[in-house]
Protein backbone atom coordinates (compact mmCIF):
# COMPACT_ATOMS: atom_id res chain seq x y z
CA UNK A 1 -1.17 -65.09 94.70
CA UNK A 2 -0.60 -63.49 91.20
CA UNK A 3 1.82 -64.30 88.58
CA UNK A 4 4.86 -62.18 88.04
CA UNK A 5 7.86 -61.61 85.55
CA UNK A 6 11.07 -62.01 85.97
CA UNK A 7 12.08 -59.48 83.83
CA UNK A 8 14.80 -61.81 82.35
CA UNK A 9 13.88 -62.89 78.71
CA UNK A 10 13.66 -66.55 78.16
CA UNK A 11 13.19 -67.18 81.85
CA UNK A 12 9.67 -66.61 82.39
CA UNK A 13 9.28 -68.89 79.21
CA UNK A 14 11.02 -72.14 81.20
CA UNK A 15 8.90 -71.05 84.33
CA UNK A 16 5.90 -71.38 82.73
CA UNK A 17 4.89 -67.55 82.90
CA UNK A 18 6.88 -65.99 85.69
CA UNK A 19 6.98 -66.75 89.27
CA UNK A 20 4.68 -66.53 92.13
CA UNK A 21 4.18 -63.60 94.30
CA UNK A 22 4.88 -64.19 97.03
CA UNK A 23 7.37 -67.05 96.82
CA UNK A 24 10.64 -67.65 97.33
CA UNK A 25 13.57 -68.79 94.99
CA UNK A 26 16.91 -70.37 95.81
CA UNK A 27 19.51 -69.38 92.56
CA UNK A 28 22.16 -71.85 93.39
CA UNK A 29 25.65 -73.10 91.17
CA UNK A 30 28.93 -73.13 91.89
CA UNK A 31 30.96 -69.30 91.43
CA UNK A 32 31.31 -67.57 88.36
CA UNK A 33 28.21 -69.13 86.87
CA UNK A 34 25.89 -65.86 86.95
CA UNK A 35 23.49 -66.04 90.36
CA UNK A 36 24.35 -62.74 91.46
CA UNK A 37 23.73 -61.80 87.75
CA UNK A 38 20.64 -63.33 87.13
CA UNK A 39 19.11 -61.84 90.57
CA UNK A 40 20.11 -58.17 90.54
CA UNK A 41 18.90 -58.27 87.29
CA UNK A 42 15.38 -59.11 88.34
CA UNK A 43 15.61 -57.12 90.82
CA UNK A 44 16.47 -54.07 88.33
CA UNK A 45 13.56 -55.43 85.93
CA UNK A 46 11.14 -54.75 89.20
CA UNK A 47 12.79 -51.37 90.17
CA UNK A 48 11.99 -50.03 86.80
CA UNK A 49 8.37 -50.93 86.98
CA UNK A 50 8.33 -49.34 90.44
CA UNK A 51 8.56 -51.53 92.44
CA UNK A 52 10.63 -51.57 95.74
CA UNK A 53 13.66 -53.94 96.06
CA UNK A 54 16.25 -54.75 98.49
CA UNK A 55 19.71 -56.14 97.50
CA UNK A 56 20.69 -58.12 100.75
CA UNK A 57 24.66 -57.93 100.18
CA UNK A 58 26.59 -60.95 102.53
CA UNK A 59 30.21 -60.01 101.54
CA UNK A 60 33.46 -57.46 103.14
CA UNK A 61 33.09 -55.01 99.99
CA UNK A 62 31.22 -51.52 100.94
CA UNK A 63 27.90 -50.77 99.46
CA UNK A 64 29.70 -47.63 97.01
CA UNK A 65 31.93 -50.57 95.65
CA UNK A 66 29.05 -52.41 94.75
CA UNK A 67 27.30 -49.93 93.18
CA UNK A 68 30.40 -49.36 91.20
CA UNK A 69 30.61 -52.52 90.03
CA UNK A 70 27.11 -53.43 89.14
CA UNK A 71 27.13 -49.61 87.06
CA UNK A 72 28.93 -51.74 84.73
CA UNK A 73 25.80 -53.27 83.21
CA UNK A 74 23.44 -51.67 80.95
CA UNK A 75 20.36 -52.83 83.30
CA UNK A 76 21.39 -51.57 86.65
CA UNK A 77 19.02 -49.32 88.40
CA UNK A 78 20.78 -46.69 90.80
CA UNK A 79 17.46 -46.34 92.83
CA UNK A 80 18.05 -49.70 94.49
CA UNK A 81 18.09 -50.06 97.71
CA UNK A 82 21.33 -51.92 99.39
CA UNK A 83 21.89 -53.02 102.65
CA UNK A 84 25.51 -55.16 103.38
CA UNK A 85 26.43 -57.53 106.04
CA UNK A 86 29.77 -58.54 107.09
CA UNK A 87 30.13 -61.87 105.98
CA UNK A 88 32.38 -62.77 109.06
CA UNK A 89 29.63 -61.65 111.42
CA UNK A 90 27.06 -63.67 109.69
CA UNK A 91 28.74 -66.93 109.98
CA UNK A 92 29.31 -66.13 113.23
CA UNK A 93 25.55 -64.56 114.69
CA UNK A 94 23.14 -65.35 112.15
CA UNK A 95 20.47 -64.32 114.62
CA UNK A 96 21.44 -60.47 114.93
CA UNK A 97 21.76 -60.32 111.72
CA UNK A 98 18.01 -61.83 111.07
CA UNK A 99 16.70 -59.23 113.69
CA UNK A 100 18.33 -56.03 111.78
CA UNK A 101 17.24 -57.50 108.59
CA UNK A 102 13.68 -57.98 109.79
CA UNK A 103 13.65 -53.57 110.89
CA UNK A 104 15.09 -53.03 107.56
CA UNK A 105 12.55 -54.91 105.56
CA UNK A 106 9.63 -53.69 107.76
CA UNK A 107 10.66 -50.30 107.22
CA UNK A 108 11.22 -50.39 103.54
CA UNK A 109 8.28 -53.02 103.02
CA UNK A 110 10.07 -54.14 99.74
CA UNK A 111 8.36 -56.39 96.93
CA UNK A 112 11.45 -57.69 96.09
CA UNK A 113 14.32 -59.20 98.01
CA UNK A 114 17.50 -60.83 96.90
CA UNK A 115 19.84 -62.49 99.69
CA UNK A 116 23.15 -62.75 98.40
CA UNK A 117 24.44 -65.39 99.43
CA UNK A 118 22.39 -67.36 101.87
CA UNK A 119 24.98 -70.17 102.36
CA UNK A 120 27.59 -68.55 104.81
CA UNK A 121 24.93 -67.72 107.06
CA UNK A 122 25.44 -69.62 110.57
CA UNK A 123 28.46 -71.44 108.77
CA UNK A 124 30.15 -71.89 112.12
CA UNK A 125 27.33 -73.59 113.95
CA UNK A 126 26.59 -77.06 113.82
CA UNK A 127 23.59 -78.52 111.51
CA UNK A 128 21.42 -78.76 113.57
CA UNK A 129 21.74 -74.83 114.89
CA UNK A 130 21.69 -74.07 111.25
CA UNK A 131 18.70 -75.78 110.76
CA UNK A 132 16.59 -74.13 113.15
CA UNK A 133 18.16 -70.58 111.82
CA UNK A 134 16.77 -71.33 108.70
CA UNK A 135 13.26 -72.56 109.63
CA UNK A 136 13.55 -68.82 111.62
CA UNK A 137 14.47 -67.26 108.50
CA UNK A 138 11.38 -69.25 106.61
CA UNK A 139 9.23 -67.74 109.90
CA UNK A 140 10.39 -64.24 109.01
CA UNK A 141 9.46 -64.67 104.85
CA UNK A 142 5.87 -65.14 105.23
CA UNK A 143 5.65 -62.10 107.13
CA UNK A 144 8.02 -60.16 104.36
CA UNK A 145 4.90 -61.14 101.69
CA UNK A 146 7.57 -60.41 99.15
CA UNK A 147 9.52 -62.08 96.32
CA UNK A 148 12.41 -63.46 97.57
CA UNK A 149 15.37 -64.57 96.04
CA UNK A 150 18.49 -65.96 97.63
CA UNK A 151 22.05 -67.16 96.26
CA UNK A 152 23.39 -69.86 97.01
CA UNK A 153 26.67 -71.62 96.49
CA UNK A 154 26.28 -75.09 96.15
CA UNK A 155 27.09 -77.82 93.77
CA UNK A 156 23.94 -79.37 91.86
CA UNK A 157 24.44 -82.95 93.97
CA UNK A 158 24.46 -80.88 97.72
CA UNK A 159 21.24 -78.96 96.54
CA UNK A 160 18.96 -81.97 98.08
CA UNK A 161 20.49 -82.43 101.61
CA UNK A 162 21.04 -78.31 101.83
CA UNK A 163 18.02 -77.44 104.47
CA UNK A 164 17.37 -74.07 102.64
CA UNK A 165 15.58 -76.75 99.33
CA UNK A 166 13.03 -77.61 101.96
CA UNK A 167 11.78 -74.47 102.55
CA UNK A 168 12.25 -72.65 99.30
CA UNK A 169 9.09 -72.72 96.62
CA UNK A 170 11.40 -72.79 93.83
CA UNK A 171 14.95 -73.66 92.72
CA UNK A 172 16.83 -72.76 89.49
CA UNK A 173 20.61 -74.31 89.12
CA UNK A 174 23.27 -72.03 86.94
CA UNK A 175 26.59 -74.34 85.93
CA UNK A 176 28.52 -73.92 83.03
CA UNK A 177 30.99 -76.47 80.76
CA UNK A 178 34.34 -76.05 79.77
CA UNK A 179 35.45 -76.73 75.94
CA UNK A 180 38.45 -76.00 73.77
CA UNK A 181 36.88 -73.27 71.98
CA UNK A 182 33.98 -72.01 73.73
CA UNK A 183 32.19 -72.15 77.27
CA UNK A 184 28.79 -73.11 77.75
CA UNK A 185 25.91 -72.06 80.46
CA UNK A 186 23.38 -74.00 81.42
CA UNK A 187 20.08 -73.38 83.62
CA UNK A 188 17.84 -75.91 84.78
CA UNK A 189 14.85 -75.58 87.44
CA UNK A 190 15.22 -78.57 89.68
CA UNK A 191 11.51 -77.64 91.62
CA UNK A 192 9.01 -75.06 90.28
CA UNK A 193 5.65 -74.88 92.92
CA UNK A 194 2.65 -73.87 91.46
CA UNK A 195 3.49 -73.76 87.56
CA UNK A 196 3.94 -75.66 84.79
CA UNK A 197 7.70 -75.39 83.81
CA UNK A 198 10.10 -76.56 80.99
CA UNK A 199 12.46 -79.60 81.99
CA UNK A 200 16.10 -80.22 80.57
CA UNK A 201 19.08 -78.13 80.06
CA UNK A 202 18.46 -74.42 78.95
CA UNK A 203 20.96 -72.23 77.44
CA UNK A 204 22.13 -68.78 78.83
CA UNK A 205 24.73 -66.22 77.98
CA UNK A 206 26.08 -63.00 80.08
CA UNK A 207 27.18 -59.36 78.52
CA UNK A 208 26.90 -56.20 79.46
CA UNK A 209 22.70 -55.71 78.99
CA UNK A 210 22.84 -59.15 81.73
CA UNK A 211 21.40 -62.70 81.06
CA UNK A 212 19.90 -63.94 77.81
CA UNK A 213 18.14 -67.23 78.09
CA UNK A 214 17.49 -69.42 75.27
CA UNK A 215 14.85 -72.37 75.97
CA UNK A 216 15.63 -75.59 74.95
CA UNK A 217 13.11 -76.16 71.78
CA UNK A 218 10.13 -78.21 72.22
CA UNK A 219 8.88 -78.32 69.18
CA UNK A 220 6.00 -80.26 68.34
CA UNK A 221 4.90 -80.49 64.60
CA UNK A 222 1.80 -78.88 63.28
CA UNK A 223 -0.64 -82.04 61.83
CA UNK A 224 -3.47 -80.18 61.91
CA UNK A 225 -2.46 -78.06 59.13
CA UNK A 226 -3.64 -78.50 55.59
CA UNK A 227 -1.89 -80.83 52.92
CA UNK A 228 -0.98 -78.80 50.00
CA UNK A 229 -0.15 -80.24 46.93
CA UNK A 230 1.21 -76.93 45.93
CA UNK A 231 4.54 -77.31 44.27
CA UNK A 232 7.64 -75.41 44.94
CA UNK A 233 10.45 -75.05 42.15
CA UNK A 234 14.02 -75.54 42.68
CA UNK A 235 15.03 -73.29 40.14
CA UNK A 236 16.54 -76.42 38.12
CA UNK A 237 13.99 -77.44 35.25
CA UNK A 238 14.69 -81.24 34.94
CA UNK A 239 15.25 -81.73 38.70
CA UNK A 240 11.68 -80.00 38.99
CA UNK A 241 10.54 -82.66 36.33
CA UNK A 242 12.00 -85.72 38.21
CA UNK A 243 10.34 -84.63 41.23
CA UNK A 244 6.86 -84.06 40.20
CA UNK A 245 6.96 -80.39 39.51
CA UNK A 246 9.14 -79.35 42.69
CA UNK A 247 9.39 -79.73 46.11
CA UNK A 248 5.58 -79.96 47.86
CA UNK A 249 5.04 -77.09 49.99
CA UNK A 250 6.50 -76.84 53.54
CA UNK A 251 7.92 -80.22 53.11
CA UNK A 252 11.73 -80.49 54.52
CA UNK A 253 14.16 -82.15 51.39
CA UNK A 254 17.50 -83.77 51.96
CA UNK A 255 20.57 -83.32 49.69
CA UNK A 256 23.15 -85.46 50.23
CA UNK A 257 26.82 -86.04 48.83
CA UNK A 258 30.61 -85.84 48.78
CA UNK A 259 32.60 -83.15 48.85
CA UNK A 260 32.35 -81.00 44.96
CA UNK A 261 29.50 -82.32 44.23
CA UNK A 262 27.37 -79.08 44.20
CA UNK A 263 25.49 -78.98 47.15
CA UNK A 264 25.40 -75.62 48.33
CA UNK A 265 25.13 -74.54 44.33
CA UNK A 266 22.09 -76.26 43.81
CA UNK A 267 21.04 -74.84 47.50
CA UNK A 268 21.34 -71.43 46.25
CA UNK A 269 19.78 -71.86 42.72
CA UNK A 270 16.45 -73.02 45.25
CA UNK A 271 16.85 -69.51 47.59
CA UNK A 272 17.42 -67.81 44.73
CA UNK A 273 14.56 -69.27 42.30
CA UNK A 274 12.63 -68.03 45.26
CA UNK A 275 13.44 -64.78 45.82
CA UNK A 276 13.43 -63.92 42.44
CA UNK A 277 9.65 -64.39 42.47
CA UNK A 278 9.26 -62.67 45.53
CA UNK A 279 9.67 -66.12 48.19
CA UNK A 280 11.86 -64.74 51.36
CA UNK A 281 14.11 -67.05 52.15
CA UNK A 282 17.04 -68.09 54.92
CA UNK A 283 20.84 -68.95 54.23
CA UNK A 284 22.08 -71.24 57.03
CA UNK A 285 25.28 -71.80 56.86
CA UNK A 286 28.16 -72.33 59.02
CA UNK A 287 31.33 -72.69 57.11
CA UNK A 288 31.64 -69.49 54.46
CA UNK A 289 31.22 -66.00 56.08
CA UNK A 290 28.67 -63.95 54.34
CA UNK A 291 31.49 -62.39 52.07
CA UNK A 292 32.71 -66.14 50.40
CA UNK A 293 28.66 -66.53 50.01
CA UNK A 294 28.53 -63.89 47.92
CA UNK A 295 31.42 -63.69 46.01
CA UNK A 296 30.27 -68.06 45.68
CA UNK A 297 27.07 -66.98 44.30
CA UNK A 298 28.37 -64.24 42.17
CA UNK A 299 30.81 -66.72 40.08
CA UNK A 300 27.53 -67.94 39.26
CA UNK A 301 25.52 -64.75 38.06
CA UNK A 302 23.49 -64.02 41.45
CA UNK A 303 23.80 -60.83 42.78
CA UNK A 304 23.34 -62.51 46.70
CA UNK A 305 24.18 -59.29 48.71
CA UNK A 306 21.25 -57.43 46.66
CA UNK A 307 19.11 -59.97 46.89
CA UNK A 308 19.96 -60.26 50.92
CA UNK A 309 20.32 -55.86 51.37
CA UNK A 310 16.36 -55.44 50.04
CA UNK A 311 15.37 -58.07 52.39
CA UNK A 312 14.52 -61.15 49.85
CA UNK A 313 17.24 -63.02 51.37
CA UNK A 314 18.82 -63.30 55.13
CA UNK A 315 22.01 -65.11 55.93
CA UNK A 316 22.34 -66.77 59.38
CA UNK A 317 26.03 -67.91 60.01
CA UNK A 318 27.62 -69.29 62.58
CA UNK A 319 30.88 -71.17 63.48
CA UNK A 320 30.23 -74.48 64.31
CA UNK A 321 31.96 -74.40 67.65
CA UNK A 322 30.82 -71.65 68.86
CA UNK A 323 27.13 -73.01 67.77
CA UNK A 324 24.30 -72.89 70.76
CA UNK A 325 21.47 -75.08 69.41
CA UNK A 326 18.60 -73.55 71.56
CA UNK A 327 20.00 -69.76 70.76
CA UNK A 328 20.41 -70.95 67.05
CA UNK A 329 16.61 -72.44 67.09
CA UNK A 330 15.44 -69.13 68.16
CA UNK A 331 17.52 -66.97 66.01
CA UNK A 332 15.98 -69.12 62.93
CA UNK A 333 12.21 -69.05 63.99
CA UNK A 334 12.94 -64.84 64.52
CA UNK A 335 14.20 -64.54 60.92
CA UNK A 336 11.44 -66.51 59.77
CA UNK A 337 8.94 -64.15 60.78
CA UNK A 338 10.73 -61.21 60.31
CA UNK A 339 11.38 -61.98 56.57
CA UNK A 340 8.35 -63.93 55.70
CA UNK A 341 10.33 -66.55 54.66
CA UNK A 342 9.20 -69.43 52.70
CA UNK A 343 12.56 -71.24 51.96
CA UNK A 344 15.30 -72.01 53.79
CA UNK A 345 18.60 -73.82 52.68
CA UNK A 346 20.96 -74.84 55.61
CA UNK A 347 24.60 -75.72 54.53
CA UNK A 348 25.46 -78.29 56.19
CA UNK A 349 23.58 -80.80 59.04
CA UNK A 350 27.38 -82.51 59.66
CA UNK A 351 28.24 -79.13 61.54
CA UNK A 352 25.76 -79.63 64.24
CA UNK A 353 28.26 -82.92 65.55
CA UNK A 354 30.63 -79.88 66.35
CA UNK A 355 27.98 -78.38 68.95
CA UNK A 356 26.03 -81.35 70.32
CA UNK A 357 27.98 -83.89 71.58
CA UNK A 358 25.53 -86.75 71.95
CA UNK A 359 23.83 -88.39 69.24
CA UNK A 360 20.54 -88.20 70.27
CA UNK A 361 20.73 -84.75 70.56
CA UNK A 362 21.76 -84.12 67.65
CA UNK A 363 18.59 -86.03 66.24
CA UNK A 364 16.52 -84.46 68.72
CA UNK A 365 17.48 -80.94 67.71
CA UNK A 366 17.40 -82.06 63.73
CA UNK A 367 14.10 -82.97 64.25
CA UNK A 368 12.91 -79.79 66.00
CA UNK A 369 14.37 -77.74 63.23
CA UNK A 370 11.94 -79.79 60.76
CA UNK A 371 8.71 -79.40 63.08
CA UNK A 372 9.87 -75.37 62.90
CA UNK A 373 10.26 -75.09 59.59
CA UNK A 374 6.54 -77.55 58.88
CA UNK A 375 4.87 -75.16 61.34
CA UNK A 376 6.01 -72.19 59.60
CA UNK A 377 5.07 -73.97 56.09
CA UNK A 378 9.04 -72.88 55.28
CA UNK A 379 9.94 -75.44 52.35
CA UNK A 380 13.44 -76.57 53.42
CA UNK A 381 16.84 -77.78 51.82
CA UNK A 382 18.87 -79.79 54.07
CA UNK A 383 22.26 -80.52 52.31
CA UNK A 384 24.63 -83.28 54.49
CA UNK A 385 28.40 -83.91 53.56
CA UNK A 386 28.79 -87.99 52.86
CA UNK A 387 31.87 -89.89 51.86
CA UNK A 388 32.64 -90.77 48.35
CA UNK A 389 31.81 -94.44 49.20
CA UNK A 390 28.77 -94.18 51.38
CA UNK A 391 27.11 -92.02 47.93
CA UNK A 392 28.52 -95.07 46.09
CA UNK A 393 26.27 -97.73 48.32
CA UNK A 394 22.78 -95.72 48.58
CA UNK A 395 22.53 -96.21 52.15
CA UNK A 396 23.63 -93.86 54.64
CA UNK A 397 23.39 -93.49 58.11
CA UNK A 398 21.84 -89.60 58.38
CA UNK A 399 20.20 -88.41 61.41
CA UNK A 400 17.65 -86.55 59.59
CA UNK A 401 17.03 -89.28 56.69
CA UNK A 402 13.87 -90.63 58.53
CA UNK A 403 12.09 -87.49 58.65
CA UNK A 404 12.78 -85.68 55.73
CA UNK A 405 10.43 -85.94 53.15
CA UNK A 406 12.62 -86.20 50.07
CA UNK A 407 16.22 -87.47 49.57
CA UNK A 408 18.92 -86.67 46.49
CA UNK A 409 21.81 -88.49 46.43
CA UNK A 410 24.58 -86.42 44.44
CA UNK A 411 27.75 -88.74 43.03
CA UNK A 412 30.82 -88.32 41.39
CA UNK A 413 33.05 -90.95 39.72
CA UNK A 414 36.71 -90.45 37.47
CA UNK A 415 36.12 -91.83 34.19
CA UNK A 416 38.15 -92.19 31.36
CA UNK A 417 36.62 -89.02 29.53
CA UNK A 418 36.67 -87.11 33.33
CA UNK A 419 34.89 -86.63 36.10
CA UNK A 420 31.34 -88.07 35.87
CA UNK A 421 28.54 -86.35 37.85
CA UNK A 422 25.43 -88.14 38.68
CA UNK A 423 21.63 -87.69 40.57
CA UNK A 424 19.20 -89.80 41.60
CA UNK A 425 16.30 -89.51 44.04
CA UNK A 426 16.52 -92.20 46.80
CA UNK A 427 12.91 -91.67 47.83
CA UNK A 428 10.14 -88.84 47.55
CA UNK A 429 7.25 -89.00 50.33
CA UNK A 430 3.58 -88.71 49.23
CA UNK A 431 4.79 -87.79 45.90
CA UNK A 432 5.54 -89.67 42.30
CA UNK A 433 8.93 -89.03 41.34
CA UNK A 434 11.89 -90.03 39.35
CA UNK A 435 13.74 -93.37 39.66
CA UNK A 436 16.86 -93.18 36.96
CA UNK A 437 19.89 -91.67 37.97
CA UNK A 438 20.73 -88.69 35.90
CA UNK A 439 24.23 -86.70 34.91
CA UNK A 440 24.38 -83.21 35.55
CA UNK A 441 27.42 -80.72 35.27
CA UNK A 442 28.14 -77.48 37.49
CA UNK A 443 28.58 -74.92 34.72
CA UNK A 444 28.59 -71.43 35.02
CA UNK A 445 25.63 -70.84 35.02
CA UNK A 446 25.07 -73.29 37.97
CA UNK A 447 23.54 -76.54 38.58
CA UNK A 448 22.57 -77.85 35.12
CA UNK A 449 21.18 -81.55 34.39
CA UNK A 450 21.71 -82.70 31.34
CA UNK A 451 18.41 -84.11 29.35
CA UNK A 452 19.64 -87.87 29.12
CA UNK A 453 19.40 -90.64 31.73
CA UNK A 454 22.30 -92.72 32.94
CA UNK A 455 22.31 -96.75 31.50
């Protein structure tokens, strides 16, 4: 038995490497979740590495229509073969129709077979008929020595007492969630024989080029590399001094504070120290488009859209509704290599409770981002919106706090001579650092600390 691809990216990822050949696959969900999708498409993947695929098409519409309809996307291949049965008939003699598929399939002698769908077939007999059908069907597949993949409509909780799980090798589940301002789909492989798969809830989206799958990360963090005590400057000269010199290398920093307290200014005086010395590094952001970023930066004297049109600097945005962790995840750890990128500032963690609705999700995926970024050796920025009185106590309920290796704390308080702005640095890990809160202003020329310490 050898190993083959899907064709489908991402999917050969969660299935270890591909599938079995030959094996069969039941693609089930409910309609209008992409099984018909997702298994042309393989088939389409095969056809244009030559090999020879049937499309098994249950269903009242002609084979022409079909063809019409699948021309739609980018991946279709006209050169596959399809052979239709009327649905009605198949519910009604399952057995003629097994008999004309067998002459079809030993006179084409495809590699590939997809059975769309398998679930009407026999519909009008009683279980136990349909039960014996299928375990005639199963008879027939060993003889087909193909890969064969059938659709099936059935909800995730029928899958189990459905006869056709007992005698497929695999089975891959398509659903999808509905939200106020976006739709999400999800695939999951409920039984994988002979291959070591990825559990849990993957990601997938359909256009016109067909399925993209996005693995859900399982990131584990690099120990193995070596410590550096290299340091990396934020591009602020007494926040440099209260933390030892800088940020240590590839470590992942936390900035927290209210709102107007300079966050994303002193994020971008850290990208930009960087890139002016020739340090890639990655914008994250998810509330200003590209266009506010760099008009932002530009009240300040940085020329961002230079600095981002020769490469030095890439901005990743994305609204957080819309936000698919696992796509997001990959999309980062692509830039990274692409760019080179040794910094990364992501503006701000509070928009990821917009995507991921449970908590420990939401810590899970935080927590993936900083084995990424450690792997990479990326030093990383985290900034985090807090209220006015959670700065005030200095103690905060953060999902990344535990894991990041530094935390500032920025404040803000009305005085009688104005508005007072203050930093301190709750904690620094493996490092000496600062321990007296100091003021600092947002000027125009940025983020600027004045050289006195707060009584």
């Amino acid at each position: 038995m050898n190993t083959v691809s899907t064709g489908i990216d991402g999917l050969d990822d969660i299935l270890g490497g591909g599938i079995l050949s030959p094996s069969t696959t039941l693609i089930a969900g409910t309609p209008g979740t992409g099984r018909t999708t997702l298994g042309i498409q393989s088939l389409c993947a095969a056809a244009k590495k030559g090999e020879k695929v049937l499309y098994v098409a249950i269903t009242s519409k002609s084979e022409s229509l079909i063809r019409q309809i699948l021309s739609r996307f980018s991946f279709f291949e006209e050169n596959i073969k399809i052979h239709t049965f009327n649905v009605g008939s198949v519910e009604r003699d399952p057995l003629s129709m097994l008999v004309e598929l067998g002459n079809v399939v030993s006179s084409l002698k495809p590699d590939r077979i997809l059975i769309d769908p398998v679930t009407p077939i026999g519909f009008g007999f009683p279980e136990a008929e349909r039960r014996r059908f299928m375990y005639s069907l199963n008879a027939a597949l060993n003889e087909w020595n193909a890969v064969v993949y059938f659709i099936g409509t059935l909800e995730i909780d029928n899958i189990k007492s459905n006869v056709i799980s007992d005698i497929v090798d695999n089975i891959i589940y398509l659903s999808q969630s509905f939200k106020t301002h976006v739709t999400r789909r999800y695939i999951k492989l409920i039984k994988v024989t002979g291959m070591s798969y990825i559990q849990g809830d993957h990601t997938f989206e359909i256009g016109t080029d067909g399925i993209s799958i996005y693995p859900k990360g399982l990131e584990q963090a690099n120990y193995f590399l070596t410590a550096s005590d290299e340091r990396i400057s934020t591009g602020i000269y007494h926040l440099d001094k209260m933390l030892g010199g800088g940020f240590i290398k590839g470590s992942s920093n936390l900035i927290v504070g209210p709102t107007g307290t300079g966050k994303t200014v002193l994020g971008l005086h850290f990208v930009m120290e960087g890139a002016k010395n020739g340090e890639a590094g990655i914008i994250i952001n998810f509330e200003e488009t590209p266009e506010e970023l760099y008009l932002h930066a530009f009240n300040f004297g940085w020329n961002l859209r230079e600095m981002e049109k020769i490469g030095k600097i890439k901005i990743i945005h994305t609204l957080p509704f819309s936000l698919d962790p696992n796509k997001h995840i990959i999309q980062i750890k692509k830039n990274i290599k692409e760019i080179k990128a040794h910094r990364i500032f992501l503006d701000d963690m509070e928009s990821f409770n917009c995507s991921i609705i449970d908590p420990m999700e939401t810590k899970e995926h935080i927590a993936t981002l900083t084995r990424i970024f450690r792997n990479e050796e990326v030093t990383s920025l985290l900034a985090c919106h807090i209220p006015q009185i959670k700065a005030c106590s200095k103690t905060f309920d953060i999902q990344i706090s535990p894991v990041a290796d530094s935390v500032i704390t920025l404040q803000q308080k009305l005085t009688s001579s104005g508005l007072q702005k203050s930093l301190y640095i709750l904690k620094m890990r493996g490092s000496d650092h600062g321990t007296t809160p100091v003021r600092y202003e947002i000027k125009s020329s940025g983020f600027v600390i004045e050289n006195n310490f707060i009584s």
